[in-house]
C-alpha atoms as a PDB file:
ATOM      1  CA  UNK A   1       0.000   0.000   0.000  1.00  0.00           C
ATOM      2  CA  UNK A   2       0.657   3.099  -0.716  1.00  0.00           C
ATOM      3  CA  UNK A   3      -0.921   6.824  -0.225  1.00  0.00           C
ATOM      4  CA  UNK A   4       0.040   9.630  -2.937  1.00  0.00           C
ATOM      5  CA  UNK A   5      -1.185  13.127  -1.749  1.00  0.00           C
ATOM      6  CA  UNK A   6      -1.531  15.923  -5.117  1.00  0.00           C
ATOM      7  CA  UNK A   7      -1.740  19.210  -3.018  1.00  0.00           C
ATOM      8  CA  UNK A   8      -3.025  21.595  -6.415  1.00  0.00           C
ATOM      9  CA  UNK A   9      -5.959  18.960  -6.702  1.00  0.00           C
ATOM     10  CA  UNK A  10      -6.458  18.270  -3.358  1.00  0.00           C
ATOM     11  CA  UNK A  11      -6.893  14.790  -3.981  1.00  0.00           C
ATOM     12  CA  UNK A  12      -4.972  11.615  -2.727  1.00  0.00           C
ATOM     13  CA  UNK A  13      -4.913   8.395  -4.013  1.00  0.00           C
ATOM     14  CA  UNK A  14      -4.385   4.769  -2.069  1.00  0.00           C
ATOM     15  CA  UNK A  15      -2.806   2.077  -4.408  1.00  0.00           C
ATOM     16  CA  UNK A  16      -2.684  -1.307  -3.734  1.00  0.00           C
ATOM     17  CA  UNK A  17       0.592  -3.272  -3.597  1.00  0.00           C
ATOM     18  CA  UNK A  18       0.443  -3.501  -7.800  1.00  0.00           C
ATOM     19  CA  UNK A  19       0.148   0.094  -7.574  1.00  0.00           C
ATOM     20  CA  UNK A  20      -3.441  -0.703  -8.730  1.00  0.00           C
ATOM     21  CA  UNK A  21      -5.599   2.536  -7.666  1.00  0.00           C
ATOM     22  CA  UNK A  22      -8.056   1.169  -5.154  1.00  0.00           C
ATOM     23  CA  UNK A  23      -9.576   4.643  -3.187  1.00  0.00           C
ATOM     24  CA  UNK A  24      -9.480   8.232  -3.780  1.00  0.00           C
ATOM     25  CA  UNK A  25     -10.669  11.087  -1.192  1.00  0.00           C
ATOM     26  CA  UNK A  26     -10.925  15.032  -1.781  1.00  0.00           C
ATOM     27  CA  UNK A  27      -8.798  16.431   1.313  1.00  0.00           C
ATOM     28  CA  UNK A  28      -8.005  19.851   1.908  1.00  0.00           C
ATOM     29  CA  UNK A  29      -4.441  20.972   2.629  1.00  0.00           C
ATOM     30  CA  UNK A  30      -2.838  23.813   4.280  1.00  0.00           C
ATOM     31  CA  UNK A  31      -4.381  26.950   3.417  1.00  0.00           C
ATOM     32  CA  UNK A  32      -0.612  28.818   3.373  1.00  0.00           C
ATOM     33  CA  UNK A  33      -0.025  26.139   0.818  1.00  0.00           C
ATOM     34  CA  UNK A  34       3.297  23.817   0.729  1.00  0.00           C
ATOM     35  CA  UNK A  35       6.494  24.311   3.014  1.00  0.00           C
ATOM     36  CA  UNK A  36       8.163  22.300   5.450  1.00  0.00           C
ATOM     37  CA  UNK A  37       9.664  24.991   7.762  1.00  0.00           C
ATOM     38  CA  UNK A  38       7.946  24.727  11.410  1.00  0.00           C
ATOM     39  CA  UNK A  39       5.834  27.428  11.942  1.00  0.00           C
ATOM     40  CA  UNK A  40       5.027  27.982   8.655  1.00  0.00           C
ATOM     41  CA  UNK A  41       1.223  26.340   9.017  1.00  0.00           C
ATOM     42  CA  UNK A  42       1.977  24.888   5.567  1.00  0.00           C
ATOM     43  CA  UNK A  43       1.678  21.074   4.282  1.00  0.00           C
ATOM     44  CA  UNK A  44       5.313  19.421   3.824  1.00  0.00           C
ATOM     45  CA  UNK A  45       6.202  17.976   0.873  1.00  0.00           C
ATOM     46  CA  UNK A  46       8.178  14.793  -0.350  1.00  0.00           C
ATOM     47  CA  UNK A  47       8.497  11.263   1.385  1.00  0.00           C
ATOM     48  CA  UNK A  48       6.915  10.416   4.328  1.00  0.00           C
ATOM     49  CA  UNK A  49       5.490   7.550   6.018  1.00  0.00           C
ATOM     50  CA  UNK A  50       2.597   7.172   8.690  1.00  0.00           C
ATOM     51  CA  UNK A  51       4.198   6.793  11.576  1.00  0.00           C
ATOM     52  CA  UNK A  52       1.654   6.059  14.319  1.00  0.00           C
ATOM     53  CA  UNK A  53      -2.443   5.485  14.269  1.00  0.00           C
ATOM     54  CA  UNK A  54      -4.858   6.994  16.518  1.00  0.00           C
ATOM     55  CA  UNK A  55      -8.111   6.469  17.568  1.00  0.00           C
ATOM     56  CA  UNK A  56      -8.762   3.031  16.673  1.00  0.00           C
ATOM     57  CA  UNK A  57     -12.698   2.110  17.444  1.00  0.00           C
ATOM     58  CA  UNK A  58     -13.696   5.615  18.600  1.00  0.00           C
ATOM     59  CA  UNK A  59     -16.912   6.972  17.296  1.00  0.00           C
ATOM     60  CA  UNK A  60     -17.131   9.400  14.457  1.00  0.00           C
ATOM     61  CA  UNK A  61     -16.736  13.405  15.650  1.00  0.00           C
ATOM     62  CA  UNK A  62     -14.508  12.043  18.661  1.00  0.00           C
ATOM     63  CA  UNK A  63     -12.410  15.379  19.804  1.00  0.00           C
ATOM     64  CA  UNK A  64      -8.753  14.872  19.815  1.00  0.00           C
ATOM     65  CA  UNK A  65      -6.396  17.783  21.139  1.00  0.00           C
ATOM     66  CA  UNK A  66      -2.953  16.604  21.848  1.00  0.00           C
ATOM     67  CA  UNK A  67      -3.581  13.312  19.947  1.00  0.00           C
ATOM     68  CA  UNK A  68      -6.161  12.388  22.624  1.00  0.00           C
ATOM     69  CA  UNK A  69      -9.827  11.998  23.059  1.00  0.00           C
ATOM     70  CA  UNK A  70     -11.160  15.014  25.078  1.00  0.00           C
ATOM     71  CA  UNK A  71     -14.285  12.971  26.198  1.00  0.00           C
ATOM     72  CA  UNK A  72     -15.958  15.545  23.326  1.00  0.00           C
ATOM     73  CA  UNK A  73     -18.351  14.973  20.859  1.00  0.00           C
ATOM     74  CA  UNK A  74     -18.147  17.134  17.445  1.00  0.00           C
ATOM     75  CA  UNK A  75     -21.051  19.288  17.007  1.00  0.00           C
ATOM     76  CA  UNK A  76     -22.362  22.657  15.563  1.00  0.00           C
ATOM     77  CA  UNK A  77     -23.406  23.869  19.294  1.00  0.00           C
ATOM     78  CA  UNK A  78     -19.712  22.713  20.384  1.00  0.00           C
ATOM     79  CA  UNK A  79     -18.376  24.544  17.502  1.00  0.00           C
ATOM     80  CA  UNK A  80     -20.244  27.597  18.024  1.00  0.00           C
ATOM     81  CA  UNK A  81     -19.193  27.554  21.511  1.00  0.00           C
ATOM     82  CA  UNK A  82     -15.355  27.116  20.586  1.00  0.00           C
ATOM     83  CA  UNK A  83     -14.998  29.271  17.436  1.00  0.00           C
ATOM     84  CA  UNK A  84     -11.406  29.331  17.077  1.00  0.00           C
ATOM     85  CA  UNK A  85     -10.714  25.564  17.295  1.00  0.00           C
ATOM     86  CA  UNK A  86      -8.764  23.693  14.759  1.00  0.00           C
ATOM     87  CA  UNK A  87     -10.958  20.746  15.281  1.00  0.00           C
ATOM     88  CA  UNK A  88      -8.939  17.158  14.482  1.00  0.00           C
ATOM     89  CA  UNK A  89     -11.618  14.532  14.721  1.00  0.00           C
ATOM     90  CA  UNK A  90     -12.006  10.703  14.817  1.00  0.00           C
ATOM     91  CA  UNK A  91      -9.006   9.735  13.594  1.00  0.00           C
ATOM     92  CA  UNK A  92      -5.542  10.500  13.320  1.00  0.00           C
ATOM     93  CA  UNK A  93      -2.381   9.053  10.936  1.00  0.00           C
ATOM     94  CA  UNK A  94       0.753  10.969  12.402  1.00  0.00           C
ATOM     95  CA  UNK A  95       3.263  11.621   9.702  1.00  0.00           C
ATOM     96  CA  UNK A  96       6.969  11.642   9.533  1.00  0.00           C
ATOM     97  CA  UNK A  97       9.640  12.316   6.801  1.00  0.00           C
ATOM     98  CA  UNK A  98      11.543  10.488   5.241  1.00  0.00           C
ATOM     99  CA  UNK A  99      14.446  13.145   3.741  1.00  0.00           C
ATOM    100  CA  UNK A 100      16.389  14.114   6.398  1.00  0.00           C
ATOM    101  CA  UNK A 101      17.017  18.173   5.782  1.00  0.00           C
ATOM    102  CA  UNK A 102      13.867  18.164   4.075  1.00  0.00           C
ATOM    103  CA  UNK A 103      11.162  16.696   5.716  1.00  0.00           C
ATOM    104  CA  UNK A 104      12.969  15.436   8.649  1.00  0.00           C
ATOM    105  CA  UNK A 105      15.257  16.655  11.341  1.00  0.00           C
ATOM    106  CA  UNK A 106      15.296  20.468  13.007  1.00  0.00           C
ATOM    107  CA  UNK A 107      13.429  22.520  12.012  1.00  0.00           C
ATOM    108  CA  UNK A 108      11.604  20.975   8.997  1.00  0.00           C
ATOM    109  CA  UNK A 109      11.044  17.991  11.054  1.00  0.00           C
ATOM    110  CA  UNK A 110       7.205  16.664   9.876  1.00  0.00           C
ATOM    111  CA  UNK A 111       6.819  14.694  12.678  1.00  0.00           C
ATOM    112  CA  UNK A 112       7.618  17.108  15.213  1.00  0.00           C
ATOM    113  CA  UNK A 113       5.506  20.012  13.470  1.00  0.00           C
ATOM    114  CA  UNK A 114       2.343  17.457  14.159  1.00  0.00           C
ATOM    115  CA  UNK A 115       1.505  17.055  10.493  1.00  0.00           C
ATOM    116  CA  UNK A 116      -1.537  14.219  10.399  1.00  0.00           C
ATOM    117  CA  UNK A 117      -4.475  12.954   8.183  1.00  0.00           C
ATOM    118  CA  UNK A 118      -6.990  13.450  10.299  1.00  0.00           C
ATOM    119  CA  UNK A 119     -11.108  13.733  10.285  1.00  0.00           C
ATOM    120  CA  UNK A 120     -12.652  17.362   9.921  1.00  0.00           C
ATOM    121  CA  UNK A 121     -16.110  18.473  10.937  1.00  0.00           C
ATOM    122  CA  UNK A 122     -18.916  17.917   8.106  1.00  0.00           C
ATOM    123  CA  UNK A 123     -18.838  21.765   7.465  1.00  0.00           C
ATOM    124  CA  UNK A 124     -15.437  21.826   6.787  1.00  0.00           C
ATOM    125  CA  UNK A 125     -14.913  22.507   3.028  1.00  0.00           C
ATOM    126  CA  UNK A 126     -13.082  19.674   0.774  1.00  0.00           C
ATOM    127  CA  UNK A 127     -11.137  20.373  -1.931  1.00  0.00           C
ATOM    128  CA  UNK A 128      -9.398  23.386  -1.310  1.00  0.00           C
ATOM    129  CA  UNK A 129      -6.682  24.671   0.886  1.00  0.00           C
ATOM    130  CA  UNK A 130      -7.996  25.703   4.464  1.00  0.00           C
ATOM    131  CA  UNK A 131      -5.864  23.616   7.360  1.00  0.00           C
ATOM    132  CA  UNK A 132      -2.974  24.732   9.100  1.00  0.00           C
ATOM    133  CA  UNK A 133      -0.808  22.144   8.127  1.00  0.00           C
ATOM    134  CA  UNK A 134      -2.536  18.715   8.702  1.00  0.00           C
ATOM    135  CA  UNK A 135      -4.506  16.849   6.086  1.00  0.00           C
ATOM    136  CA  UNK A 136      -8.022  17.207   6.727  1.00  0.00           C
ATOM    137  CA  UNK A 137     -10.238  14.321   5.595  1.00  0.00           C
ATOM    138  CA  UNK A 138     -14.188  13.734   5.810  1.00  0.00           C
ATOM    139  CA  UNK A 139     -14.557  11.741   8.784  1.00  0.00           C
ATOM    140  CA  UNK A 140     -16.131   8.238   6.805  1.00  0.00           C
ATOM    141  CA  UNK A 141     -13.150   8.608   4.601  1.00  0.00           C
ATOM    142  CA  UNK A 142     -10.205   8.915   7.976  1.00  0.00           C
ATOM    143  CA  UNK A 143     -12.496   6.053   9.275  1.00  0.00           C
ATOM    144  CA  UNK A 144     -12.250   3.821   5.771  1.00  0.00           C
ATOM    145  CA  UNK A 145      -8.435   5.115   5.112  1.00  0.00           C
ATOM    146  CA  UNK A 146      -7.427   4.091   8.866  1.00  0.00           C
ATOM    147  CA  UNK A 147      -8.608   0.676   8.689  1.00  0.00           C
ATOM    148  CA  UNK A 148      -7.031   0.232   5.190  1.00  0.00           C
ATOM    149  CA  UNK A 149      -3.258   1.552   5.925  1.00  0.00           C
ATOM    150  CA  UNK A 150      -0.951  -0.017   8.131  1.00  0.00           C
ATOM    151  CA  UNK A 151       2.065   1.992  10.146  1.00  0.00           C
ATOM    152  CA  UNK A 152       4.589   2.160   8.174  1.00  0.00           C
ATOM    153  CA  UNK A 153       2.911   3.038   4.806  1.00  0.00           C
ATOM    154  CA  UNK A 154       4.728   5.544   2.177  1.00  0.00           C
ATOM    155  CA  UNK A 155       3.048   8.749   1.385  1.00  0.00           C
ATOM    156  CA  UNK A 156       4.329  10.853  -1.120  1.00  0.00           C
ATOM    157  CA  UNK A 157       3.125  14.605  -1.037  1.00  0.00           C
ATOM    158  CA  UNK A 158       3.338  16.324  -3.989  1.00  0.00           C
ATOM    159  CA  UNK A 159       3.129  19.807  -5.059  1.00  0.00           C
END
């Protein structure tokens, strides 16, 4: 398996071991576009691999800060009532890089700027750039996506 992210299209792709096409989800990348500087709130580029799974078995809208549940459900009242919240939901797919002095290592270090796939509230807009970083994903597609990709898997972000 493997996951191949096209940040202009805001689509990624999940091929099979062939490298036989077998899903493809809309995301929405960073809305400062690519970059793998920290602090830049932008989506890094190039080789990277998942490097740990969250949030196996929790329900759909769980509320993760920190890369753990908050006990929260997602919902517009909740949202209304937090209106500044970069909301990661239901699951999460921490990435790392693989090109050290690219994507890995001081201070371009993915894995250590928190970059993840992760679910997104319904009203979250696909298809264009609005995260700060993180891959946002419709929360049936983190839920399908999580329980088709091992630790370990290559993902290639391209811009």
């Amino acid at each position: 398996m493997r996951l191949a992210l096209d940040i202009p299209t805001q689509w990624m792709q999940l091929y099979d071991d062939r490298d036989v096409l077998i899903r493809r989800y809309r995301v929405s990348t960073a809305r400062n576009g690519s970059g793998e500087q920290r602090g830049s709130y932008c989506t890094p580029r190039g080789r990277h691999i998942i490097r740990a799974r969250i949030g196996a078995g929790s329900p759909s809208n769980t509320v993760f800060v920190r890369r753990r549940p908050t006990g929260e459900c997602w919902s517009p009242e909740l949202a209304a009532s937090h209106p500044d919240r970069d909301w990661i939901l239901t699951r999460i797919l921490w990435l790392s890089g693989c090109e050290p002095g690219f994507n890995r290592l001081g201070e371009v270090d993915t894995m250590r700027r928190f970059i993840y796939l992760h679910g997104s509230p319904d009203t979250a807009e696909m298809g264009v750039p609005g995260s700060i970083g993180c891959v946002r994903m419709r929360n049936r597609d983190i839920i399908e996506l999580f329980d088709l990709v091992p630790a370990g898997t290559p993902v290639d972000i391209r811009d």
